[in-house]
Protein backbone atom coordinates (compact mmCIF):
# COMPACT_ATOMS: atom_id res chain seq x y z
CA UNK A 1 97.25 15.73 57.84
CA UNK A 2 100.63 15.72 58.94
CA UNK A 3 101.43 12.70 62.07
CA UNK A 4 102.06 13.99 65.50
CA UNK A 5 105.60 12.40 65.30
CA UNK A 6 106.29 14.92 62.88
CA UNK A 7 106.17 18.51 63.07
CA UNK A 8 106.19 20.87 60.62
CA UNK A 9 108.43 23.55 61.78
CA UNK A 10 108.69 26.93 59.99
CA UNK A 11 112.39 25.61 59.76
CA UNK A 12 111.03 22.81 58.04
CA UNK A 13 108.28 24.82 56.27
CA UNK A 14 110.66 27.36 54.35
CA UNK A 15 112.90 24.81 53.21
CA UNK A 16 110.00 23.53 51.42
CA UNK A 17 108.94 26.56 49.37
CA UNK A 18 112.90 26.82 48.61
CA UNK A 19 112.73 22.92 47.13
CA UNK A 20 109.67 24.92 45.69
CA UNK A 21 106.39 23.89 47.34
CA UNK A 22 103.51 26.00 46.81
CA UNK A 23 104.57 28.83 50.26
CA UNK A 24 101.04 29.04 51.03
CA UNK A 25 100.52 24.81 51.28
CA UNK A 26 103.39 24.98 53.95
CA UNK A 27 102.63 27.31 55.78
CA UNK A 28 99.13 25.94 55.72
CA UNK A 29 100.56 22.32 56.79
CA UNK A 30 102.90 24.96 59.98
CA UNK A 31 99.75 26.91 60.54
CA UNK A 32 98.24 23.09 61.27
CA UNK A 33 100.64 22.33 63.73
CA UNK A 34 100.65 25.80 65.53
CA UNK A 35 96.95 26.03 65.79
CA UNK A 36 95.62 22.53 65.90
CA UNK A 37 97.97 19.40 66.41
CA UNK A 38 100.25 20.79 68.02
CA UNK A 39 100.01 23.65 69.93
CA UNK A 40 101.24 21.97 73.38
CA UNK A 41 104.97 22.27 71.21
CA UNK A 42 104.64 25.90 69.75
CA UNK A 43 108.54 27.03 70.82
CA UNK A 44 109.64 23.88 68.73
CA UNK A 45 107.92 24.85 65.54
CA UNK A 46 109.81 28.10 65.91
CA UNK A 47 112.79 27.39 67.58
CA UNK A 48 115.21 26.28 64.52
CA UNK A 49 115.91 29.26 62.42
CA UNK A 50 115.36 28.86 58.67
CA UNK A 51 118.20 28.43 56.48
CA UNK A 52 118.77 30.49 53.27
CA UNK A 53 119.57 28.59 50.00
CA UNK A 54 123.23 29.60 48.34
CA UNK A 55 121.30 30.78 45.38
CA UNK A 56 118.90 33.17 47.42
CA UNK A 57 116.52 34.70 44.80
CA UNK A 58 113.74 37.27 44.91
CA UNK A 59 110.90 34.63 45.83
CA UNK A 60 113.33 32.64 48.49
CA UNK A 61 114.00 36.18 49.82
CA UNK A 62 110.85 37.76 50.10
CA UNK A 63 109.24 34.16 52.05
CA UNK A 64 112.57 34.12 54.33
CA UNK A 65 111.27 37.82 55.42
CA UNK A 66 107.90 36.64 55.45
CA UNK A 67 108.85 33.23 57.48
CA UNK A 68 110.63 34.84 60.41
CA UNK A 69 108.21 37.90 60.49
CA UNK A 70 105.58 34.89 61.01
CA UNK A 71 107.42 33.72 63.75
CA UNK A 72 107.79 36.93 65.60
CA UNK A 73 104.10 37.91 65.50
CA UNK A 74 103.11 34.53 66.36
CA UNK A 75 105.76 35.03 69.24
CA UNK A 76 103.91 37.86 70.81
CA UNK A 77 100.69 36.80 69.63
CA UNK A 78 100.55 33.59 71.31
CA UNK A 79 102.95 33.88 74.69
CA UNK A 80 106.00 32.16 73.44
CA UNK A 81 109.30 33.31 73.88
CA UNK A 82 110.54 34.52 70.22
CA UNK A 83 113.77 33.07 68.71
CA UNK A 84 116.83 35.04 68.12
CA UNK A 85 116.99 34.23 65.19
CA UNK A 86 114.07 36.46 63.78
CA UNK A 87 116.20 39.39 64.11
CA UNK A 88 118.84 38.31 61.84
CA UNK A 89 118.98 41.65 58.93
CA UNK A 90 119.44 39.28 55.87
CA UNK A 91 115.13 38.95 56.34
CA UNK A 92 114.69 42.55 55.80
CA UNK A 93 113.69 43.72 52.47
CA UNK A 94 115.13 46.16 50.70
CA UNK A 95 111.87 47.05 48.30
CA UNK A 96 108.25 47.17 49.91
CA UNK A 97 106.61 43.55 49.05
CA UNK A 98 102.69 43.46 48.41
CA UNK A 99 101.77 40.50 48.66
CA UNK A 100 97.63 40.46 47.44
CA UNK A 101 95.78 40.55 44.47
CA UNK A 102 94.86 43.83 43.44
CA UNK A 103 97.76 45.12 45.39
CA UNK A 104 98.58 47.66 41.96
CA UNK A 105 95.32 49.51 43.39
CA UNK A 106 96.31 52.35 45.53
CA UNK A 107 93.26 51.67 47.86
CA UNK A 108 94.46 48.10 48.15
CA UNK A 109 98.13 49.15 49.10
CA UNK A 110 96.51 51.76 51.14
CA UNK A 111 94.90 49.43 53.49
CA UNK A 112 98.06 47.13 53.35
CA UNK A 113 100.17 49.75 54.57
CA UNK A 114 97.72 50.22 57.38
CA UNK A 115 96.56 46.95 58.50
CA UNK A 116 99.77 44.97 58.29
CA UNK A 117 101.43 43.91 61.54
CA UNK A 118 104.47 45.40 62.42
CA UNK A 119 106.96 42.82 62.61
CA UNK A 120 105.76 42.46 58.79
CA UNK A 121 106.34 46.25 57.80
CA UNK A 122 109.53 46.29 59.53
CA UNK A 123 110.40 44.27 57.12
CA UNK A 124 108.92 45.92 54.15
CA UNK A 125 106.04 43.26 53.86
CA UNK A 126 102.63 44.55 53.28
CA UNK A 127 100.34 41.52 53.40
CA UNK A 128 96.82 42.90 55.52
CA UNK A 129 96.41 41.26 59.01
CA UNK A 130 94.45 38.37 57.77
CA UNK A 131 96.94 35.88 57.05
CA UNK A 132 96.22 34.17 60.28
CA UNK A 133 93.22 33.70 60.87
CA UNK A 134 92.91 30.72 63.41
CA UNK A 135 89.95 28.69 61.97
CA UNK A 136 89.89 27.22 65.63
CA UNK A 137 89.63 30.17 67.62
CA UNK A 138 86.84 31.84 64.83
CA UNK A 139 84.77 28.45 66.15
CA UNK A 140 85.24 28.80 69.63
CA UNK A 141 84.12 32.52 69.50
CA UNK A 142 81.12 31.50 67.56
CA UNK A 143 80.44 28.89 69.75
CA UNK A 144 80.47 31.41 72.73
CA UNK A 145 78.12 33.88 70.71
CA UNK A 146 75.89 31.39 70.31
CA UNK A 147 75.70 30.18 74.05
CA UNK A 148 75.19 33.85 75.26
CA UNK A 149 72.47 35.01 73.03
């Protein structure tokens, strides 16, 4: 667990993948911060755009596209005023990204295409609406079920 001096920003979490972290350990380490340590600081683990590597590949691509699309559904999701910076058309894709196993399957793209959040297939990412699932909230709510039955 990360200390509550330091926050792992999505600024912070892409240049990780692009020093090539594992993307789905840093955004697990952001996902951390914006649902459990720190969620009194939310606009500061968006704030700071993302910067793009001089030798933008594929991969570094396709997670920029990912990381701001991230920030703008969190954005809505969640109350907080979204960063300019999300808008910027260099993370927009030009070819459709699924991102899932079995995405070859046309059933599996299928429900992709029609379960993926729209600031995600704006930018040609088709990754289901699961992604971010807040382990805390899924508690609470089962806590609550539990109390009213």
């Amino acid at each position: 667990m990360k200390s509550s001096d330091h926050l792992q920003t999505m600024a912070i979490t892409y240049q990780e993948i692009c020093q090539g972290e594992t993307p789905w350990v840093s955004l697990g380490n952001f996902m951390n911060a914006w649902f459990g340590y720190a969620t009194d600081k939310r606009l500061q683990l968006v704030t700071d755009p993302i910067s793009l590597p001089a030798s933008l590949n594929i991969d570094t691509q396709r997670w920029a596209a990912f990381c701001a699309a991230s920030v703008e559904w969190l954005s809505e999701r969640y109350g907080i005023l979204c960063p300019t910076w999300v808008h910027n058309p260099s993370y927009n894709l030009t070819e459709p990204w699924f991102d899932s196993p079995g995405a070859y399957k046309p059933e599996v793209r299928a429900r992709l295409i029609q379960k993926t959040p729209e600031p995600f297939t704006r930018r040609n990412i088709f990754c289901g609406n699961r992604m971010f699932a807040n382990k805390y909230e899924l508690v609470e709510q089962l806590r609550l079920r539990r109390r009213s039955a």
